[in-house]
N, C-alpha and C. Protein backbone atom coordinates (compact mmCIF):
# COMPACT_ATOMS: atom_id res chain seq x y z
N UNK A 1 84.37 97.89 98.14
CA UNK A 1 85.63 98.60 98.24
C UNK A 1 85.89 99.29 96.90
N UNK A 2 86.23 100.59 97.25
CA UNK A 2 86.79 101.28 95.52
C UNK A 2 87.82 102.21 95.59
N UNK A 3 88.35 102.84 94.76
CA UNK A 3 89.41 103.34 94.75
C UNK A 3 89.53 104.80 94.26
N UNK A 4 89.69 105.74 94.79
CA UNK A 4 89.59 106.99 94.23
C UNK A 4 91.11 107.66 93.98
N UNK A 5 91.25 108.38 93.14
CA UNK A 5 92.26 109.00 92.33
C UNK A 5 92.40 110.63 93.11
N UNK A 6 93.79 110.75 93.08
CA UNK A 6 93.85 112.57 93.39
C UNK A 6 93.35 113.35 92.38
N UNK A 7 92.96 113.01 91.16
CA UNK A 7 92.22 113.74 90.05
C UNK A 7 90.58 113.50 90.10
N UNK A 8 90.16 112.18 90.68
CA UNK A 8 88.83 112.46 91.32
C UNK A 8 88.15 112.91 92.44
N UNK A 9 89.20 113.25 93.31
CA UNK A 9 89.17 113.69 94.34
C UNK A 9 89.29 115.34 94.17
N UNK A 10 89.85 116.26 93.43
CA UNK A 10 90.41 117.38 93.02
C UNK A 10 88.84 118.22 93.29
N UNK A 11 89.12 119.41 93.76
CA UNK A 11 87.78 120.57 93.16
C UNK A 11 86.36 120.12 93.58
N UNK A 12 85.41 119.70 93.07
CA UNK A 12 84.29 119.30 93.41
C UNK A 12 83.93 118.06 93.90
N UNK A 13 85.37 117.28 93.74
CA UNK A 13 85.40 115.70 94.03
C UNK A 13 84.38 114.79 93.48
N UNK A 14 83.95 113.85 94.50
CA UNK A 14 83.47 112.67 93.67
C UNK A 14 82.20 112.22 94.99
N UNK A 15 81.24 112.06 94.31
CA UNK A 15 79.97 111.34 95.15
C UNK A 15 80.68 110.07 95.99
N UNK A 16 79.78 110.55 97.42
CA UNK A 16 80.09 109.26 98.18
C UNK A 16 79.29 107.98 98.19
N UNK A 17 80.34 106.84 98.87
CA UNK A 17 78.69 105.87 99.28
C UNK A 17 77.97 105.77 99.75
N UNK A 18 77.03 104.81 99.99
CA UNK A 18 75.91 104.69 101.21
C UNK A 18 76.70 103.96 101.91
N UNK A 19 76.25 104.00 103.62
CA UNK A 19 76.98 104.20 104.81
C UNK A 19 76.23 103.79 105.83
N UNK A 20 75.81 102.74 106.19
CA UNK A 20 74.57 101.93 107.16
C UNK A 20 75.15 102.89 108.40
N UNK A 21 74.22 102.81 108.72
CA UNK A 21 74.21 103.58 110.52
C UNK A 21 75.02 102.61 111.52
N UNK A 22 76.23 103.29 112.29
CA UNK A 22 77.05 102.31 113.23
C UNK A 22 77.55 101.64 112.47
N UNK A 23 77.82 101.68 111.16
CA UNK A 23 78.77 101.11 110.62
C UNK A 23 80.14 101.53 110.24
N UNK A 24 81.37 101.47 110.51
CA UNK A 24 82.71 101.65 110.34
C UNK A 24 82.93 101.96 108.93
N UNK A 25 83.03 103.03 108.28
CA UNK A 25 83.78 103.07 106.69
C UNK A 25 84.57 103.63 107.02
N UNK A 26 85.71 102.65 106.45
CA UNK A 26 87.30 103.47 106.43
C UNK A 26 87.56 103.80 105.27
N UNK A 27 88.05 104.86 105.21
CA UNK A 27 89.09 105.75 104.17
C UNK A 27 90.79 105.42 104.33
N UNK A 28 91.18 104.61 103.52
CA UNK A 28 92.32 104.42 103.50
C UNK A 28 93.45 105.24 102.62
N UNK A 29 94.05 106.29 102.75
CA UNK A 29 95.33 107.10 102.35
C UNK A 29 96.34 106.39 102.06
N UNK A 30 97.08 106.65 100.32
CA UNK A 30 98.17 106.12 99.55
C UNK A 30 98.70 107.60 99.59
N UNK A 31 99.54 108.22 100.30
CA UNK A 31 99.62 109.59 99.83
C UNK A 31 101.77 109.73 99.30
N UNK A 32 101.64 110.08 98.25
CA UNK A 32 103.15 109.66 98.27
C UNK A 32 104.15 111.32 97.88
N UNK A 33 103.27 112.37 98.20
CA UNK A 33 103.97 113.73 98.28
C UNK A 33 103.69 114.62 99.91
N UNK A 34 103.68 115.37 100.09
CA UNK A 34 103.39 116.14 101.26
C UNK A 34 102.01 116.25 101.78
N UNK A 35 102.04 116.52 103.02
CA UNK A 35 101.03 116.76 103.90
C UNK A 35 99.58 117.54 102.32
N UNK A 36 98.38 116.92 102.51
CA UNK A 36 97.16 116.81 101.96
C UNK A 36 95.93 117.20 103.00
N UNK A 37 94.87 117.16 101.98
CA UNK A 37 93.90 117.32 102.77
C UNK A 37 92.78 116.49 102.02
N UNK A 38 92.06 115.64 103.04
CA UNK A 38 90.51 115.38 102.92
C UNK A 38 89.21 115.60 103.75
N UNK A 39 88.35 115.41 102.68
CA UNK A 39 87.22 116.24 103.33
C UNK A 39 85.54 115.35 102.97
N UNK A 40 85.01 114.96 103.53
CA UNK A 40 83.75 114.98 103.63
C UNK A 40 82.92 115.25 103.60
N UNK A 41 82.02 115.95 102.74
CA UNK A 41 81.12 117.40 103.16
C UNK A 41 79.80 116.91 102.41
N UNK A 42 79.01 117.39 103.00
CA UNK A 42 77.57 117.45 102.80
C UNK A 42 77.45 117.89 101.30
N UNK A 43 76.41 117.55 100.31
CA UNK A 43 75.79 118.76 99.45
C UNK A 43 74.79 119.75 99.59
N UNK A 44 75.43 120.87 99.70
CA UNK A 44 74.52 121.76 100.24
C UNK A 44 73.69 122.17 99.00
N UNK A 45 72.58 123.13 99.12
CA UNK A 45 71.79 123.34 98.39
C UNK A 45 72.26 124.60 97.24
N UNK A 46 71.39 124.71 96.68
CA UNK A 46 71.65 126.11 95.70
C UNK A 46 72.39 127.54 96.01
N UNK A 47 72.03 127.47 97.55
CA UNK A 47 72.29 128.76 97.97
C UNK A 47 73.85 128.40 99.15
N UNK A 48 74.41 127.89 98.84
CA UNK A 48 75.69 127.06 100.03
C UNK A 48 74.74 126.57 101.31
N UNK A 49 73.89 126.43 101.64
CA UNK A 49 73.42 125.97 102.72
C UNK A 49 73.39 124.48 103.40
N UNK A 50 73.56 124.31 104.20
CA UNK A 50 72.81 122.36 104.85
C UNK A 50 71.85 122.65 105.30
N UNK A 51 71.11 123.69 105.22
CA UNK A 51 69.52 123.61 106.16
C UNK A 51 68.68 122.25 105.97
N UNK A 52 68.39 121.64 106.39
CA UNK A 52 67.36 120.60 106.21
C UNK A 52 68.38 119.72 105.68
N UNK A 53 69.57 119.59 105.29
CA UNK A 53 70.24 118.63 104.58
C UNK A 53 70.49 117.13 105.87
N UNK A 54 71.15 116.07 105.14
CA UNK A 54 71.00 115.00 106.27
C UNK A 54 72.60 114.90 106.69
N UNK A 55 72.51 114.98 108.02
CA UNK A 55 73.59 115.15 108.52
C UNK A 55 74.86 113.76 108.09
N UNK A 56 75.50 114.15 107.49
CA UNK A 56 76.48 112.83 106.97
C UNK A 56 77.87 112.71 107.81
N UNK A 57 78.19 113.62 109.10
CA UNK A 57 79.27 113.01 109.44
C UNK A 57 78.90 112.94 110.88
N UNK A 58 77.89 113.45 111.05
CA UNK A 58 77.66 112.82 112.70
C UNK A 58 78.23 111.31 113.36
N UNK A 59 78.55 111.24 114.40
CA UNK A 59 79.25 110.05 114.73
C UNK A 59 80.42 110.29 114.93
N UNK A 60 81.39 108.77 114.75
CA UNK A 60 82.57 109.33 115.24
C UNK A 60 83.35 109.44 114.02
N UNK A 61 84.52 110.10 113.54
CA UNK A 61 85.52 110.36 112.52
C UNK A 61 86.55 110.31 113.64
N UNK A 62 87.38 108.79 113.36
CA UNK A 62 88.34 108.35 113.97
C UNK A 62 89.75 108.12 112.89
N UNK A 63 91.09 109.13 113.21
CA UNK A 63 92.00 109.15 112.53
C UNK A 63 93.15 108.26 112.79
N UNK A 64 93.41 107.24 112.11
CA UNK A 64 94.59 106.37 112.35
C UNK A 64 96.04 107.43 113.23
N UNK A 65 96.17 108.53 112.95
CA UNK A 65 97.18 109.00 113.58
C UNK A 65 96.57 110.48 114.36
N UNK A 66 97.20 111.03 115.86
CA UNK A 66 96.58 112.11 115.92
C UNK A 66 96.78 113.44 115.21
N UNK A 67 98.38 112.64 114.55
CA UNK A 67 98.99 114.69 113.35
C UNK A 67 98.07 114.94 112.67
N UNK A 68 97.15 113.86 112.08
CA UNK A 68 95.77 114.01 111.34
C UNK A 68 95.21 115.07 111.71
N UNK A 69 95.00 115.77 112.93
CA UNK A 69 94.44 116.96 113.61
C UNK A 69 92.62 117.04 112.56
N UNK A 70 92.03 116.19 113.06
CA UNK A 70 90.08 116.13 112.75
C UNK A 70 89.83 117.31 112.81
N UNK A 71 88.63 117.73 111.59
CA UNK A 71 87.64 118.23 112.25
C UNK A 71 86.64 118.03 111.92
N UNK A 72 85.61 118.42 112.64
CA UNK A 72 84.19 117.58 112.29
C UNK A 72 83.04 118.68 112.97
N UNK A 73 81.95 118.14 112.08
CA UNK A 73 80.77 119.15 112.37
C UNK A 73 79.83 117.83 112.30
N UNK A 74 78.28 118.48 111.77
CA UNK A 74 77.47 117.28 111.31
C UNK A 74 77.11 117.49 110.21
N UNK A 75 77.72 118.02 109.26
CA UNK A 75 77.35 118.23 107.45
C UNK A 75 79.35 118.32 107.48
N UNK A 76 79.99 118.40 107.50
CA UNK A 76 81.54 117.88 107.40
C UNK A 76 82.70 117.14 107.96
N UNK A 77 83.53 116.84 107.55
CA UNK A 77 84.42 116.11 108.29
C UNK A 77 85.84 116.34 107.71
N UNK A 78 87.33 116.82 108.06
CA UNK A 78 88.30 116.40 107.21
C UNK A 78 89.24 116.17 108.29
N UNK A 79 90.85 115.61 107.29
CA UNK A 79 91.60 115.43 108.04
C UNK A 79 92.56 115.31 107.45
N UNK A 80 93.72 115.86 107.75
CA UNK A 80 95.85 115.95 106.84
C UNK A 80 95.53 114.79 106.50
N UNK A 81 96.12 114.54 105.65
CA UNK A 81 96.43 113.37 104.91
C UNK A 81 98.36 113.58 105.25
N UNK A 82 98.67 112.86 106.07
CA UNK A 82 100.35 112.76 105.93
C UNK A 82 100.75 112.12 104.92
N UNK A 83 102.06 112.32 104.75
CA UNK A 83 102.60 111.29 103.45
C UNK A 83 102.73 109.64 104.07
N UNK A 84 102.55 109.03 103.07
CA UNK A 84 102.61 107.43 103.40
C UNK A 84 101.19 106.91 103.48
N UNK A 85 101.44 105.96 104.27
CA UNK A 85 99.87 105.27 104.39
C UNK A 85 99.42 105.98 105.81
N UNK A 86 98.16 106.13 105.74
CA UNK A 86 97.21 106.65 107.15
C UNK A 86 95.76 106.13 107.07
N UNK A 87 94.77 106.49 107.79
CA UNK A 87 93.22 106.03 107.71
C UNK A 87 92.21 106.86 108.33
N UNK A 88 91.09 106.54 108.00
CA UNK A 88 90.22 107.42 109.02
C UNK A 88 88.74 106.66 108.86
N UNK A 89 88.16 106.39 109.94
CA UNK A 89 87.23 105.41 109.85
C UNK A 89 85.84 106.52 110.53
N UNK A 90 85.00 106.54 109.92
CA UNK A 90 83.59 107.34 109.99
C UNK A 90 82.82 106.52 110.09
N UNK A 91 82.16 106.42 111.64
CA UNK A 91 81.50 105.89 111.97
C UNK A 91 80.30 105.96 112.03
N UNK A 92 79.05 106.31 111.51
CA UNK A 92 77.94 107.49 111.80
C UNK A 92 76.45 107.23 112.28
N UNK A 93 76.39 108.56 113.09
CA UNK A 93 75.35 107.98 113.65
C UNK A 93 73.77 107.40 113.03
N UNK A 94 73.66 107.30 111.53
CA UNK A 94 72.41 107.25 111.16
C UNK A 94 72.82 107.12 110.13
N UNK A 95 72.28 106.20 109.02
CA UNK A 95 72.67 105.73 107.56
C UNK A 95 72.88 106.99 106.86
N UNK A 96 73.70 106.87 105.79
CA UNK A 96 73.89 108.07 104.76
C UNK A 96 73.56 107.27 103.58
N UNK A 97 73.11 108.29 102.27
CA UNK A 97 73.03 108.00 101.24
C UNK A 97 74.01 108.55 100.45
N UNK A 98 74.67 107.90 99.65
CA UNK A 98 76.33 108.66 98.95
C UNK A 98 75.62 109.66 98.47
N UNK A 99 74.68 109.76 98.01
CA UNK A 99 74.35 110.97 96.89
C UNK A 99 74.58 112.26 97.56
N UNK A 100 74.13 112.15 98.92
CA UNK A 100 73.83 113.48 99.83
C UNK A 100 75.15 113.89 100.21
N UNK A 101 76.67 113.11 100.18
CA UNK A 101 77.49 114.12 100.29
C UNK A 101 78.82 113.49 99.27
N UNK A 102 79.91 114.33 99.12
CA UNK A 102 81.03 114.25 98.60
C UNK A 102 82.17 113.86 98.83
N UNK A 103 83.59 113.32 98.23
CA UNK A 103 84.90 113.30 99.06
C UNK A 103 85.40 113.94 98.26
N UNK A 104 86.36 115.05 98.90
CA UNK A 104 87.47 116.09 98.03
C UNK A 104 88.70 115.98 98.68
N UNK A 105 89.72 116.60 97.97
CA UNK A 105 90.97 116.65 98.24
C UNK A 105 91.73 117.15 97.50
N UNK A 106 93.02 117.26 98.06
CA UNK A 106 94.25 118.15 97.85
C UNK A 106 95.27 117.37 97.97
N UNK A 107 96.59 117.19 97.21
CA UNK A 107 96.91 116.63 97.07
C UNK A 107 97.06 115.71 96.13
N UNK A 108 98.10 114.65 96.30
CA UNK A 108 98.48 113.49 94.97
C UNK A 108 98.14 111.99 95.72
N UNK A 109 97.41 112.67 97.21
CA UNK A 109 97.15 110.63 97.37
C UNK A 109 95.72 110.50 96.97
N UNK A 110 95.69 109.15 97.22
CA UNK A 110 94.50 108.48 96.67
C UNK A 110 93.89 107.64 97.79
N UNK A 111 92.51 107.59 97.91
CA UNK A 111 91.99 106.56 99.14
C UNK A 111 91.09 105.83 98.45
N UNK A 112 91.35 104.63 99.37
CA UNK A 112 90.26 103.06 98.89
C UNK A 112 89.33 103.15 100.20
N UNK A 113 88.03 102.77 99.99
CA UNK A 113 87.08 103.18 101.20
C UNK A 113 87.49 101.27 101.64
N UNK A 114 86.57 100.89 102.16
CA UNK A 114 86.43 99.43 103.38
C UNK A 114 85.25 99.55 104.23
């Protein structure tokens, strides 16, 4: 379990973890100003691309609330961050390695993974 900051989260954000296949990681939201955003995203290559990259949000991206309004591809994932507490649990279909993608955001909340 760890804890990420709206200043590590900011701009290029912060490397993710590794993520066993069919396994549940939740993202848990402290958000204590207005509607936010997080995001999930692949690292793409030199040129903005995912060609050949490993798909990191395939599976399910399940949002504690539906105002969350998902969206999801198979190289991204985000979702509002409302104010207060919320969650979002990424379920995926095939192990990830944190290195291969990122978490960013907007906003002043902060999430603890699980």
């Amino acid at each position: 379990m760890a804890t990420y900051t709206a200043d590590q989260l900011y701009g290029n954000g912060v490397e993710g973890e590794n993520i066993t296949a069919n396994t549940p990681k939740t993202f848990i939201f402290t958000n204590p100003s207005g509607s936010s955003y997080f995001t999930v995203e692949t690292v793409q290559d030199r040129t903005g691309s995912f060609s050949g990259k490993q798909k990191t949000t395939s599976g399910s991206w399940t949002p504690s609330d539906t105002n969350m309004g998902p969206v999801q591809s198979d190289f991204f994932a985000s979702v509002v961050v409302q104010p207060g507490a919320s969650s979002v649990v990424l379920t995926p279909a095939s192990s990830i390695t944190g290195t291969n993608y990122r978490m960013k955001g907007t906003g002043a909340f902060s999430v603890t993974t699980s």
